[in-house]
Protein backbone atom coordinates (compact mmCIF):
# COMPACT_ATOMS: atom_id res chain seq x y z
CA UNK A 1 13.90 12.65 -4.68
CA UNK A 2 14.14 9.48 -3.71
CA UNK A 3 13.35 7.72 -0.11
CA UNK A 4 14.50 4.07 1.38
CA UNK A 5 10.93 3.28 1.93
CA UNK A 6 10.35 4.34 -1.73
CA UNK A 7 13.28 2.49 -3.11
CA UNK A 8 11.83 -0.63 -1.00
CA UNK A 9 8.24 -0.50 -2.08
CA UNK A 10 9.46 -0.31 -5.65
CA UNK A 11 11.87 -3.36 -5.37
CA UNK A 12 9.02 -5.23 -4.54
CA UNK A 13 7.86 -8.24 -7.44
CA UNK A 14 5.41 -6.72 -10.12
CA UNK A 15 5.17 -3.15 -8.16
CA UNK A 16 3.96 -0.41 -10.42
CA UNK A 17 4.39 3.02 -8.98
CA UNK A 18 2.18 5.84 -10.38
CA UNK A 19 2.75 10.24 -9.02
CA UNK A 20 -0.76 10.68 -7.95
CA UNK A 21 -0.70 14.49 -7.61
CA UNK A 22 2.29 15.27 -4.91
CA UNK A 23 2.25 11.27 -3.67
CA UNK A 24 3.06 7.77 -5.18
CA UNK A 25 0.96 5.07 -5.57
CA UNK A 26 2.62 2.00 -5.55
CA UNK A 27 0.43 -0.85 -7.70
CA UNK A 28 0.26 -4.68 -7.35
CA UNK A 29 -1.99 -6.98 -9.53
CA UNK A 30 -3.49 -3.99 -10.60
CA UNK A 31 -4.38 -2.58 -7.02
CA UNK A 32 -2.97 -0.01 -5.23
CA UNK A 33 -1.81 -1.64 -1.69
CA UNK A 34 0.51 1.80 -0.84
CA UNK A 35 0.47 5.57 -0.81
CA UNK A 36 3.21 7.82 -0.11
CA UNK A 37 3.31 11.61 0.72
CA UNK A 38 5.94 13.35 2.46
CA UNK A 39 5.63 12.81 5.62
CA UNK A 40 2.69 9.48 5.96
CA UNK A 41 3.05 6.34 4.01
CA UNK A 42 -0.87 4.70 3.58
CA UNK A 43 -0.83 0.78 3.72
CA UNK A 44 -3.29 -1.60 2.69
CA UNK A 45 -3.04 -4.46 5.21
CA UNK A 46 -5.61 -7.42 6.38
CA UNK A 47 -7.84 -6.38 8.57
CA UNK A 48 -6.89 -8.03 11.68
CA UNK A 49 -2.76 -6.85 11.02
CA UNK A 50 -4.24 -3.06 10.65
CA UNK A 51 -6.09 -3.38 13.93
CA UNK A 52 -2.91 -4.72 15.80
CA UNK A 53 -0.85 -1.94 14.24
CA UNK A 54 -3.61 0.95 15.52
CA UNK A 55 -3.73 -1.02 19.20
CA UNK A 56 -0.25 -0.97 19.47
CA UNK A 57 0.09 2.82 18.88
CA UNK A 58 1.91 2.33 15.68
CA UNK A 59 -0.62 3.42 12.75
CA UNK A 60 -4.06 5.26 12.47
CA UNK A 61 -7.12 3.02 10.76
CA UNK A 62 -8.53 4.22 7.67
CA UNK A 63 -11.30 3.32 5.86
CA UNK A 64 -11.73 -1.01 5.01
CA UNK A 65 -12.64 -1.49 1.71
CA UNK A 66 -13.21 -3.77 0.81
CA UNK A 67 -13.96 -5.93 4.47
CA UNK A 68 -10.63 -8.51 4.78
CA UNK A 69 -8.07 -4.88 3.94
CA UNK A 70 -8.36 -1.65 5.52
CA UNK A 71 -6.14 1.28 4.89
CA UNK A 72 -3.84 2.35 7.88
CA UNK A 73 -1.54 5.76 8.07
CA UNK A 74 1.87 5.63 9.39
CA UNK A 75 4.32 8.39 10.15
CA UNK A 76 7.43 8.13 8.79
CA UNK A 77 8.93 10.06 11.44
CA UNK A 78 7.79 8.16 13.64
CA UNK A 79 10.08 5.71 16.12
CA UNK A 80 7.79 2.69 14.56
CA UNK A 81 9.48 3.52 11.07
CA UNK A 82 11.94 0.78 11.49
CA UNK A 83 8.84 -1.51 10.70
CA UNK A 84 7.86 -0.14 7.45
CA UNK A 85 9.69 -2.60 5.17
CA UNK A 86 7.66 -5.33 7.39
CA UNK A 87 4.55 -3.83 6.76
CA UNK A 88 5.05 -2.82 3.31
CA UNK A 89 5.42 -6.72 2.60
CA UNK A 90 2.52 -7.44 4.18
CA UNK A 91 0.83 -5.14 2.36
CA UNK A 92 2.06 -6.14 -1.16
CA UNK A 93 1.25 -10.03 -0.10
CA UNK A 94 -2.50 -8.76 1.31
CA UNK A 95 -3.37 -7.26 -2.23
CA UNK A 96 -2.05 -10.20 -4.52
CA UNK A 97 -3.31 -12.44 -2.17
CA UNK A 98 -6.61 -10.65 -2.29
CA UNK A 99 -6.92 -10.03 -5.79
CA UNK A 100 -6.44 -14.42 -6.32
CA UNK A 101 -9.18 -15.47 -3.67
CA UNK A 102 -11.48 -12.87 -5.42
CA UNK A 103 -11.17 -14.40 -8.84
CA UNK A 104 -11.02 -11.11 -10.57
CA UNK A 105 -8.38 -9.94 -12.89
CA UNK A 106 -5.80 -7.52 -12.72
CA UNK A 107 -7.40 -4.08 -13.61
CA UNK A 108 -5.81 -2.21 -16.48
CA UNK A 109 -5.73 1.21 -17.29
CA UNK A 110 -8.15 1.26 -20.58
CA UNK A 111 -6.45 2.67 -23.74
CA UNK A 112 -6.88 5.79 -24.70
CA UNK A 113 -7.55 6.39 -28.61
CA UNK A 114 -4.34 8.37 -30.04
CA UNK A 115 -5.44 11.97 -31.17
């Protein structure tokens, strides 16, 4: 079944999405930046964005890992919906962003050896 805030996420430059048991992970330079389950969409957002988002009643924190993103939980039956596409962006931009400054590569799912 498909969702807007699905269809959006996946329209997204160089998204790869990936069923993670019943949600979607939606990839970026190798990094997962968003989660979605039925009813709560996970975001991976700069630190000082997720904050904001949890002060203004909008999003619950998660856990920051590593310190400049932290994960935050929306509803997406929530009235604060409407903003999803915004922070989806920033989410997407956070992650490639992040994954430049650090110098690493993009990680890559090793091979497995044909059987």
């Amino acid at each position: 079944m498909s969702s807007p805030i699905r269809d959006q996420l996946r329209a997204l430059p160089h998204v790869a999405m990936r069923r993670m048991g019943v949600r979607d992970g939606f990839f970026t330079a190798g990094r997962m930046f968003a989660l979605l389950g039925e009813t709560t969409i996970w975001l991976r957002l700069p630190v000082p964005v997720a904050r904001a988002e949890v002060e203004r009643g909008h999003a619950a924190i998660g856990a920051v890992v590593p310190a400049a993103l932290g994960w935050v939980a929306v509803d997406l039956a929530s009235s604060h919906a409407a903003e999803l596409p915004k922070l989806a962006l920033a989410a997407h931009q956070a992650v490639r962003s992040f994954s430049r400054r650090s110098g690493s590569t993009p990680r890559r799912r090793r091979a497995r050896p044909l059987t």
